[in-house]
N, C-alpha and C. Protein backbone atom coordinates (compact mmCIF):
# COMPACT_ATOMS: atom_id res chain seq x y z
N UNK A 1 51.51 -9.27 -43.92
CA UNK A 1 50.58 -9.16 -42.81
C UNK A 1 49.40 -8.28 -43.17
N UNK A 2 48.16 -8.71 -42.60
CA UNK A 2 46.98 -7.51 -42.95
C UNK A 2 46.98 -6.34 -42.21
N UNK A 3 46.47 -5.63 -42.41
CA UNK A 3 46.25 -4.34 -41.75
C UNK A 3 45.53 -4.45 -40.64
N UNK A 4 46.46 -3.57 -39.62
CA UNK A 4 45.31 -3.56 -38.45
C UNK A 4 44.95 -2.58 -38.25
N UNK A 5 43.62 -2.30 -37.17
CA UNK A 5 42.67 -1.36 -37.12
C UNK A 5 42.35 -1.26 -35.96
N UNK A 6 42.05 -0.48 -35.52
CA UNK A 6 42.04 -0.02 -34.05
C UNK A 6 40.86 -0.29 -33.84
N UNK A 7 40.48 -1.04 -32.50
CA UNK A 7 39.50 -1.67 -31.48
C UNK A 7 38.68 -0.11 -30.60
N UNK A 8 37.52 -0.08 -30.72
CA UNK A 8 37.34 1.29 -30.29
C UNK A 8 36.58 0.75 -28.46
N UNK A 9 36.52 1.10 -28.03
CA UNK A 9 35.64 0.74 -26.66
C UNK A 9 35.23 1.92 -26.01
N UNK A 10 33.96 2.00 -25.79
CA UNK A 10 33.29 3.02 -25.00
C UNK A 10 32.84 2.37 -24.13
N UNK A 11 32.83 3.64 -22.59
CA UNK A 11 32.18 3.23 -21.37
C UNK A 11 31.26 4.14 -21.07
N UNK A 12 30.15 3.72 -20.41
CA UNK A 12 29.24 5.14 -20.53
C UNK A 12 28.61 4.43 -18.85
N UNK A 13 28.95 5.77 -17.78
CA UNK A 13 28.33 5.31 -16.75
C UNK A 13 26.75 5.50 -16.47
N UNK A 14 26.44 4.89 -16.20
CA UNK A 14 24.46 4.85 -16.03
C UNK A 14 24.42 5.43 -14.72
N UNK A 15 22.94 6.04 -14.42
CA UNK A 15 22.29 6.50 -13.44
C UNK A 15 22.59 5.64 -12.26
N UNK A 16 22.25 4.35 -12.54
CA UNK A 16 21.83 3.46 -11.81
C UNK A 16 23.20 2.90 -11.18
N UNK A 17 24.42 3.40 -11.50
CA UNK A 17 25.77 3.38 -11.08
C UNK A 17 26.77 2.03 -11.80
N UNK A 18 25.84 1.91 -13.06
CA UNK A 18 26.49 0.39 -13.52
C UNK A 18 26.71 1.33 -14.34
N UNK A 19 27.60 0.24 -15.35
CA UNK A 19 28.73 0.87 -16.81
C UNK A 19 28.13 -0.17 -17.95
N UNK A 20 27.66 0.80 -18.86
CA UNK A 20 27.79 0.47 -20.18
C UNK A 20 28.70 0.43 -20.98
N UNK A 21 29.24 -1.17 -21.61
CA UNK A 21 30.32 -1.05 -22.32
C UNK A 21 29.99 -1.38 -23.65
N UNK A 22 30.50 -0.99 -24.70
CA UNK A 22 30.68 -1.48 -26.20
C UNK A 22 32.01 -1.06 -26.65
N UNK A 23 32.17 -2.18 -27.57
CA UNK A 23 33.25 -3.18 -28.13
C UNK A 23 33.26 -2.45 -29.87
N UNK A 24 33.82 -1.91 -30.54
CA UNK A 24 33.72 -2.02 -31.92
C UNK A 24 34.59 -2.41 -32.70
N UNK A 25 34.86 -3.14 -33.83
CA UNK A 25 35.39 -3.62 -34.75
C UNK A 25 37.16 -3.65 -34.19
N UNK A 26 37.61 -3.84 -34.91
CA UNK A 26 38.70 -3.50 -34.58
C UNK A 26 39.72 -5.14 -34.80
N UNK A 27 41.33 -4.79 -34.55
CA UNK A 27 42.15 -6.35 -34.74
C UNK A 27 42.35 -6.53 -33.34
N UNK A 28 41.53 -5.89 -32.31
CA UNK A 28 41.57 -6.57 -31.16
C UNK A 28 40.51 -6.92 -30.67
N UNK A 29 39.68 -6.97 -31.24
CA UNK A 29 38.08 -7.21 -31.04
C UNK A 29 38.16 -8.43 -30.16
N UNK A 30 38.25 -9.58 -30.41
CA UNK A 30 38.49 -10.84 -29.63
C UNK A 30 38.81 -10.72 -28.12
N UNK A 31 39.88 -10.43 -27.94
CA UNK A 31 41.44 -10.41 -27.36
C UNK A 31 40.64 -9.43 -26.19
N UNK A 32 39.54 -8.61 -26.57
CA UNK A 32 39.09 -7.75 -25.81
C UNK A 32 38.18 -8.18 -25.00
N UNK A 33 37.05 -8.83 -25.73
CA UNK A 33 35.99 -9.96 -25.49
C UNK A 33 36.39 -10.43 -24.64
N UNK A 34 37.42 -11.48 -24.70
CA UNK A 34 38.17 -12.58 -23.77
C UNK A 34 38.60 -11.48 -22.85
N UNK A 35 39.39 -11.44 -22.49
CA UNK A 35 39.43 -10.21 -21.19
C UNK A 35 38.75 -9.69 -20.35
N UNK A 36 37.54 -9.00 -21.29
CA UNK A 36 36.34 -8.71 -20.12
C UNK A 36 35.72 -10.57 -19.65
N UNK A 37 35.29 -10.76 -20.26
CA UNK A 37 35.09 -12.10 -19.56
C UNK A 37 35.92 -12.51 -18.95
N UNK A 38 37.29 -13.02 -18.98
CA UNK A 38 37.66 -13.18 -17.97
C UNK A 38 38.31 -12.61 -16.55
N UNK A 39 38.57 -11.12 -16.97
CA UNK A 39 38.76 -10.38 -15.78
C UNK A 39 37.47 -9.98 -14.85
N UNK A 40 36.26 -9.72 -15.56
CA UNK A 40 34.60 -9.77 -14.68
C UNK A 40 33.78 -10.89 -14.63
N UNK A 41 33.71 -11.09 -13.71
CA UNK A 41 32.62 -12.19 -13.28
C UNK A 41 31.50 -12.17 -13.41
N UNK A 42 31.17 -13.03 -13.92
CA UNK A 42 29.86 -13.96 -14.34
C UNK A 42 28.53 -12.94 -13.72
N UNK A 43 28.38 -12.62 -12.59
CA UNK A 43 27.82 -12.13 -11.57
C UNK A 43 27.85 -10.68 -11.46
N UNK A 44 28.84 -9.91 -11.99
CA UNK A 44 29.02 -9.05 -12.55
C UNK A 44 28.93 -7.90 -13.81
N UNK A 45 28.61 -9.12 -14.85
CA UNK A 45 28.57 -8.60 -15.65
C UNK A 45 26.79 -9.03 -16.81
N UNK A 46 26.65 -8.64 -17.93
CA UNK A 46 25.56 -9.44 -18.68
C UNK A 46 25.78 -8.82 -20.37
N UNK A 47 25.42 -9.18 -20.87
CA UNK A 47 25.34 -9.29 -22.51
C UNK A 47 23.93 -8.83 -22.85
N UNK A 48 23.68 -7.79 -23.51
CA UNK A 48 22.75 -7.76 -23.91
C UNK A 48 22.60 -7.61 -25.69
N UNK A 49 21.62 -8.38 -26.31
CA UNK A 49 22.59 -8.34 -28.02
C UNK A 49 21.74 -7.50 -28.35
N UNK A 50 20.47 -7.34 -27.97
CA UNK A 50 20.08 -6.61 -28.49
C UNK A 50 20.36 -5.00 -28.65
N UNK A 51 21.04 -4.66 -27.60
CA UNK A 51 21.97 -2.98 -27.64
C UNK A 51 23.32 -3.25 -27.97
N UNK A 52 23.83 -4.75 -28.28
CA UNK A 52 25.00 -4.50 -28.66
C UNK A 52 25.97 -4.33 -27.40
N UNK A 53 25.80 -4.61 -26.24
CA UNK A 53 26.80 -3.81 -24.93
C UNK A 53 26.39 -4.81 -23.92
N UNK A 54 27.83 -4.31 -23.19
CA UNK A 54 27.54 -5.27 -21.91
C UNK A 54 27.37 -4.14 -20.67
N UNK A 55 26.58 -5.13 -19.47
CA UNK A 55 26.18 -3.79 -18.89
C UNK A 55 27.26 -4.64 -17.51
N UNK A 56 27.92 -3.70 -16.75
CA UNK A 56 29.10 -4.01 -15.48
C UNK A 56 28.53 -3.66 -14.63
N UNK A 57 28.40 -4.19 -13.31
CA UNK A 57 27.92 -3.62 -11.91
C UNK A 57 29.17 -3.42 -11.16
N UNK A 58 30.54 -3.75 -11.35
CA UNK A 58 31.15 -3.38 -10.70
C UNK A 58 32.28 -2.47 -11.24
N UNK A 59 32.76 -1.81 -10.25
CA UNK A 59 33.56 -0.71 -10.72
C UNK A 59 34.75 -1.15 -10.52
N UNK A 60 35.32 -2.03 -9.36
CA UNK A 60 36.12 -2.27 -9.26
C UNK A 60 36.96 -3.45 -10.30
N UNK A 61 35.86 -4.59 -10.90
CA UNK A 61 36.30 -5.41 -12.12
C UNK A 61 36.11 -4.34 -13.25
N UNK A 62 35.38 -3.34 -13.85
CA UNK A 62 35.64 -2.56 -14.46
C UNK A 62 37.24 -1.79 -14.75
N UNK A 63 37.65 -1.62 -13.51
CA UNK A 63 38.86 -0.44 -13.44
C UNK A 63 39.79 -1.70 -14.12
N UNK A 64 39.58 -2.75 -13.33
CA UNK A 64 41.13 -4.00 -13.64
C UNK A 64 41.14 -4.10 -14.94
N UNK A 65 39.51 -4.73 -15.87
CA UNK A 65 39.46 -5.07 -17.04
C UNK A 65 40.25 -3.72 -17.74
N UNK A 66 39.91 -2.18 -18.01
CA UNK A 66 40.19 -1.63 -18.26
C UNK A 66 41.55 -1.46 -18.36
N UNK A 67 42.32 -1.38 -16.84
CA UNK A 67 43.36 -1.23 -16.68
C UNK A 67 44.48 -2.36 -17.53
N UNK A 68 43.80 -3.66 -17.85
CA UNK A 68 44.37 -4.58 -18.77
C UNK A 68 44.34 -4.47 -20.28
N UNK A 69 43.01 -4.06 -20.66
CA UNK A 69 42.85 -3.31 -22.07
C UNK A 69 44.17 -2.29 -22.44
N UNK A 70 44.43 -1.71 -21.81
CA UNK A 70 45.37 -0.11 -22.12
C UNK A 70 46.74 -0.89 -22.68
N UNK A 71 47.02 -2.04 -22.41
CA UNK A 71 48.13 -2.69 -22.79
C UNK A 71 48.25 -3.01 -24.30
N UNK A 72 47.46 -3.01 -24.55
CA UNK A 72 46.94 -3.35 -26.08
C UNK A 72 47.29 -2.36 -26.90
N UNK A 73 47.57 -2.60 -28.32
CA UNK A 73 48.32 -1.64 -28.97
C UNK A 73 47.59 -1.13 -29.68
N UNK A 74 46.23 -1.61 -30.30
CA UNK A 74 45.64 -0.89 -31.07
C UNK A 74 44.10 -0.93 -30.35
N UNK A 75 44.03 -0.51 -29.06
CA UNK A 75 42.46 -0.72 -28.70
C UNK A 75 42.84 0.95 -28.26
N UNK A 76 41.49 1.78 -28.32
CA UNK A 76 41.00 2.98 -28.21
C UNK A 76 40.39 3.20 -26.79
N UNK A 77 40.00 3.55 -25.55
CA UNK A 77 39.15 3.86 -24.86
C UNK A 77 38.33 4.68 -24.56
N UNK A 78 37.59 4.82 -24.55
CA UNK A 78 36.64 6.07 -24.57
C UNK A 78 35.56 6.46 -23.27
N UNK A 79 36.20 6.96 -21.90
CA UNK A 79 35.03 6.80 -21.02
C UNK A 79 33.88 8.57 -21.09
N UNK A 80 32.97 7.95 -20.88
CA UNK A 80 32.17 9.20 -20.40
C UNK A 80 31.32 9.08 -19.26
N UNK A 81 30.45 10.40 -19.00
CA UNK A 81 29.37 9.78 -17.98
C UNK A 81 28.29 10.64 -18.92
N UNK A 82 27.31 9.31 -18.58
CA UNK A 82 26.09 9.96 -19.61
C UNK A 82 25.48 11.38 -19.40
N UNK A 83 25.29 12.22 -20.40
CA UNK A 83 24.42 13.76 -20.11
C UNK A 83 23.42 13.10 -19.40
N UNK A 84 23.06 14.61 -18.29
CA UNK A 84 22.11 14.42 -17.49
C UNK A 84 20.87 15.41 -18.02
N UNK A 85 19.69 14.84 -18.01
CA UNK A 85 18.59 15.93 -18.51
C UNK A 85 18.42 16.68 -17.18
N UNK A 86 17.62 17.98 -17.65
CA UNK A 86 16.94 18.54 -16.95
C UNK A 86 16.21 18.03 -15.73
N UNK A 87 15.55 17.35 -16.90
CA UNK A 87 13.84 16.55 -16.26
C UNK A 87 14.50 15.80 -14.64
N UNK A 88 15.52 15.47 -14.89
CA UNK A 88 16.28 14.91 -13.84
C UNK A 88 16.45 15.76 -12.82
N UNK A 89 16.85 17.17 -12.70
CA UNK A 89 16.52 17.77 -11.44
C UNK A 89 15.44 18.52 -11.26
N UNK A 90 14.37 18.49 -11.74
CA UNK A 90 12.99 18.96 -11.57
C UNK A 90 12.72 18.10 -10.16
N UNK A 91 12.18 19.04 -9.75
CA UNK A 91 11.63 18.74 -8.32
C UNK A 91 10.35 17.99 -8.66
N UNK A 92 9.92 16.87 -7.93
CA UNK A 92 8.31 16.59 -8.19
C UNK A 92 8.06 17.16 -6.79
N UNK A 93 6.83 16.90 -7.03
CA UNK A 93 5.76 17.57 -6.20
C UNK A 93 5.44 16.10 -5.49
N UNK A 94 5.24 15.95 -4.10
CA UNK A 94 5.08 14.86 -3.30
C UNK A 94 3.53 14.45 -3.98
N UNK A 95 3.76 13.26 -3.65
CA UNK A 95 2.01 12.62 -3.83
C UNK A 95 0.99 13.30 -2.62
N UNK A 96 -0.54 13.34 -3.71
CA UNK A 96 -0.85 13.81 -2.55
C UNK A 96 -1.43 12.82 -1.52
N UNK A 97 -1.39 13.53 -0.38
CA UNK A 97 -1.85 12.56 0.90
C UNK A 97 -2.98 12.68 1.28
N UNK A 98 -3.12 11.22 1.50
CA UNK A 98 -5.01 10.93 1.51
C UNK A 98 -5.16 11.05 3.05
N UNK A 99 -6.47 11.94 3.71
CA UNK A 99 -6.24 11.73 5.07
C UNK A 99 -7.22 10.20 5.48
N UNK A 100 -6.48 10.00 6.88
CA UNK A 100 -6.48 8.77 7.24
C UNK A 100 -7.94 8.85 7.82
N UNK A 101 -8.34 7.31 7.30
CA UNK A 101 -9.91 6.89 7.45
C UNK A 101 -10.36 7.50 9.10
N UNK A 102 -12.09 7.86 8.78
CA UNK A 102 -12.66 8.22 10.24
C UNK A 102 -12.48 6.96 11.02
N UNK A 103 -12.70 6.98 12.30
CA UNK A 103 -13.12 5.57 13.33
C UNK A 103 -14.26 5.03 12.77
N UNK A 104 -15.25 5.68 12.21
CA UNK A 104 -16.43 4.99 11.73
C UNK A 104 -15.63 4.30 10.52
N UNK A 105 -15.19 5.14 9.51
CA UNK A 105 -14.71 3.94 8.72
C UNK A 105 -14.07 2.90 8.67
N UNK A 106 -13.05 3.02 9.73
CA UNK A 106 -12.13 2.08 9.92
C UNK A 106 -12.64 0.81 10.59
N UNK A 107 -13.86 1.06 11.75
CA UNK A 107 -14.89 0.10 12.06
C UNK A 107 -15.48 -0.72 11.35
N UNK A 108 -16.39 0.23 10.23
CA UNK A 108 -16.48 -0.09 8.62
C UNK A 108 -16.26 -1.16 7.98
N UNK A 109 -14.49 -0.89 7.66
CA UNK A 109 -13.86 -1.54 6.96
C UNK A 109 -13.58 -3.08 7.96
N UNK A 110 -13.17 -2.99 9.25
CA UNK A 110 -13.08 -4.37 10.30
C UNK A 110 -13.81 -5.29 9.91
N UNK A 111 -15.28 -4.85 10.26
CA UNK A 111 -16.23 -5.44 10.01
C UNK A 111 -16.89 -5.85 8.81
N UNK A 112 -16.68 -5.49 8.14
CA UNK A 112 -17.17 -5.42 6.22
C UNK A 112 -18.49 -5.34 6.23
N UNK A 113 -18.08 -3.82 6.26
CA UNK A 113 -20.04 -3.72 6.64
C UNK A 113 -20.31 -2.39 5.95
N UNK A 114 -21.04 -1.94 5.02
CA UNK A 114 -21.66 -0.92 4.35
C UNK A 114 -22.21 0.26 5.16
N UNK A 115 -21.77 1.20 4.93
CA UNK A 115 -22.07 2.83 5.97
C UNK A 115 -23.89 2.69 6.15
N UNK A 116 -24.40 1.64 5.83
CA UNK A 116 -26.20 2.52 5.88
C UNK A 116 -26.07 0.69 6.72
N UNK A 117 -25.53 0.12 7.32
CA UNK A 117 -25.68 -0.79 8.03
C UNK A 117 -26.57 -0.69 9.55
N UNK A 118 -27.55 -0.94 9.69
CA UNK A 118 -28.38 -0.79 10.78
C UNK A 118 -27.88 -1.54 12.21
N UNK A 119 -28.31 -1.25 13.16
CA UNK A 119 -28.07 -1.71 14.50
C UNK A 119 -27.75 -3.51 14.56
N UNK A 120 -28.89 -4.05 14.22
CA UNK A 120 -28.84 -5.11 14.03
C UNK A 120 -28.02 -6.19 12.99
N UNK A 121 -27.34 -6.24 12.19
CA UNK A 121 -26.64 -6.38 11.34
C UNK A 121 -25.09 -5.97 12.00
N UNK A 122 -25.01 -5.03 12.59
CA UNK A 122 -23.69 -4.77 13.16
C UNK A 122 -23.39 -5.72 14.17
N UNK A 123 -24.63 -5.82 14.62
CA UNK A 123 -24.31 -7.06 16.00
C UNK A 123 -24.06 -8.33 15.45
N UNK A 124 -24.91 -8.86 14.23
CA UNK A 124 -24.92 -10.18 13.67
C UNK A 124 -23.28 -10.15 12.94
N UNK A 125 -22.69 -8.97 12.63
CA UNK A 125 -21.60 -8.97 12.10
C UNK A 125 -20.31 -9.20 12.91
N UNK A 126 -20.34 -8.57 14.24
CA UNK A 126 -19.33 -8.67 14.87
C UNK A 126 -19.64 -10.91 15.57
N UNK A 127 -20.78 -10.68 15.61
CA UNK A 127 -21.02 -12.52 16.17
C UNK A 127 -20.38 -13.31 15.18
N UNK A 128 -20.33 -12.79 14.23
CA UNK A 128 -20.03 -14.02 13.13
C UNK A 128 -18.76 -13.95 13.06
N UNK A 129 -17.88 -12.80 12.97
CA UNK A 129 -16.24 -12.54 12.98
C UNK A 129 -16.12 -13.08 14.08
N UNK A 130 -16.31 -12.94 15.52
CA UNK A 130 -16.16 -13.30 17.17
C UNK A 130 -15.90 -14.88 16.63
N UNK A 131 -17.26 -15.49 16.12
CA UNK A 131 -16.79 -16.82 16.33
C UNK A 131 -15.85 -17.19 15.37
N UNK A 132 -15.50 -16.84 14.53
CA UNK A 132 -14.33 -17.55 13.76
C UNK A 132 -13.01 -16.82 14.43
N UNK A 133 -12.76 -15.66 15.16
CA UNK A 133 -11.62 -15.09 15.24
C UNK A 133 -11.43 -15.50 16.85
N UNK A 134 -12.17 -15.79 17.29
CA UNK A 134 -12.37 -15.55 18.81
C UNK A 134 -10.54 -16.45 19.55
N UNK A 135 -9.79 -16.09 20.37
CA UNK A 135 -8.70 -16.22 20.76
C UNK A 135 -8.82 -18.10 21.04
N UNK A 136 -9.50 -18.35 21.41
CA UNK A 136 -10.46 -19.75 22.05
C UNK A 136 -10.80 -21.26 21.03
N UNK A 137 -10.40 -20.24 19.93
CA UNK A 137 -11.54 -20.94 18.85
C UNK A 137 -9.19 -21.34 18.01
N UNK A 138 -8.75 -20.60 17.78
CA UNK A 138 -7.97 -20.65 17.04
C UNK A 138 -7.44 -19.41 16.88
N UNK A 139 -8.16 -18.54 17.15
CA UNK A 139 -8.11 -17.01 16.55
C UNK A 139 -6.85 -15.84 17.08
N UNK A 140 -6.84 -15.07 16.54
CA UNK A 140 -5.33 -14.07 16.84
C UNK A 140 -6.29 -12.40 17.68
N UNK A 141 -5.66 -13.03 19.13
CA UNK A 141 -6.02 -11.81 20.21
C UNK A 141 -6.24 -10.40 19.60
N UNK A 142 -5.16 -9.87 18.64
CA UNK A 142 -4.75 -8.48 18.30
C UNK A 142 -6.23 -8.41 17.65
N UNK A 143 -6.25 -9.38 16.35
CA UNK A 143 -7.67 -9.30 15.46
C UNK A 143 -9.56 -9.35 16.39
N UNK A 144 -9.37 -10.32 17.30
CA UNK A 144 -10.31 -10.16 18.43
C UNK A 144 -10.77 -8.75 18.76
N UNK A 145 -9.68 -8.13 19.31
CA UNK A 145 -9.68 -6.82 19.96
C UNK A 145 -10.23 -5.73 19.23
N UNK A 146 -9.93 -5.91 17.94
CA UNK A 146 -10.27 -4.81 16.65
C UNK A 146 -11.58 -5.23 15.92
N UNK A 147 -11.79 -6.37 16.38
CA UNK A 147 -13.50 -6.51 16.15
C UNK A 147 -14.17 -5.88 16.74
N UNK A 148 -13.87 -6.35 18.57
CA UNK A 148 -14.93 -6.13 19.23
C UNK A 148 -14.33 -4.08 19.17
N UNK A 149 -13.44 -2.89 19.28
CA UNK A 149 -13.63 -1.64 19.11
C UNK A 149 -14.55 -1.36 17.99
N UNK A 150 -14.53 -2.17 16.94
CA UNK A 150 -15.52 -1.60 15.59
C UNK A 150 -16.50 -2.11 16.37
N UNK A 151 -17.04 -2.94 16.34
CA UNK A 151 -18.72 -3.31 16.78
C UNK A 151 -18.98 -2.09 17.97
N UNK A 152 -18.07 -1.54 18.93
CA UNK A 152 -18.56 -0.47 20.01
C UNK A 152 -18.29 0.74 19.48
N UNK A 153 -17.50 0.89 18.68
CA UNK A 153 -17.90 2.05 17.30
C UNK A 153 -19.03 2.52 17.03
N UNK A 154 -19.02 1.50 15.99
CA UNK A 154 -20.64 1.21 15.46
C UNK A 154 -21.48 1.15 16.04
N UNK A 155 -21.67 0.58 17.55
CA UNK A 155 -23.54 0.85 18.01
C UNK A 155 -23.25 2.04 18.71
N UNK A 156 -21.93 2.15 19.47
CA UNK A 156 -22.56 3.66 20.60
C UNK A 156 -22.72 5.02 19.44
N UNK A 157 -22.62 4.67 17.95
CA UNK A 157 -22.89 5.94 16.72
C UNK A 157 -24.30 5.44 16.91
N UNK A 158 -24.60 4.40 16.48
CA UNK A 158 -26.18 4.80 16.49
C UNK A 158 -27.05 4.84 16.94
């Protein structure tokens, strides 16, 4: 008979609460393969060749597969949970917060109309939105309403 050699398997749990597994050499290498595939589901699990490992989302087909591995006479297990850096409990600093647009701008922006926009132009602007938005025409009441506050924005400013 040839020599056998012990199957090594590491589990390494991720941040993200899934399990990294790898498989190494070993006379149960196969036998191991087949197992996780068929004790985790399709849906469960993925192959990635390029790291060599499969990555598990579940813990609970994890524990079974595992718990079926241990039967094996020459497979190794090896769980850990990955070191955590520092950088990981560094506090960030919140984003900072932009304060929320003036009424003139927000009028502004309704209307699509440039801050040095004159009297006249504001009126031709809200006529031209009115008729395409207008409730009558096809148009949505809420959007109506927020025309015509920017257009009375805009002239009682100037």
């Amino acid at each position: 008979m040839g020599e056998r050699r012990m199957t090594n398997v590491s589990v390494r749990t991720n941040y993200d609460g899934t399990y990294t597994v790898r498989v190494h050499g070993g006379s149960e290498f196969t036998s191991v393969i087949e197992a996780l595939k068929s004790r985790i589901p399709p849906h469960s699990r993925s192959y990635s060749a390029d790291a060599k490992a499969w990555r598990i989302r579940s813990h609970y087909h994890l524990a079974k597969w595992l718990e079926e591995i241990n039967w094996f006479d020459d497979v190794e297990v090896e769980e850990y949970e990955q070191a955590r850096t520092e950088r990981q409990y560094q506090r960030q600093a919140p984003p900072p917060q932009t304060p929320p647009p003036s009424p003139r701008e927000s009028a502004l922006a309704t209307l699509h109309l440039a801050p040095s926009a004159p009297p006249e132009l504001i009126r031709a602007a809200h006529k031209a939105l009115a008729l395409i938005h207008h409730p009558d025409r096809g148009g949505v009441l809420e959007l109506m309403k927020a025309i015509n506050n920017a257009a009375d924005v805009l002239l009682k400013a100037a």
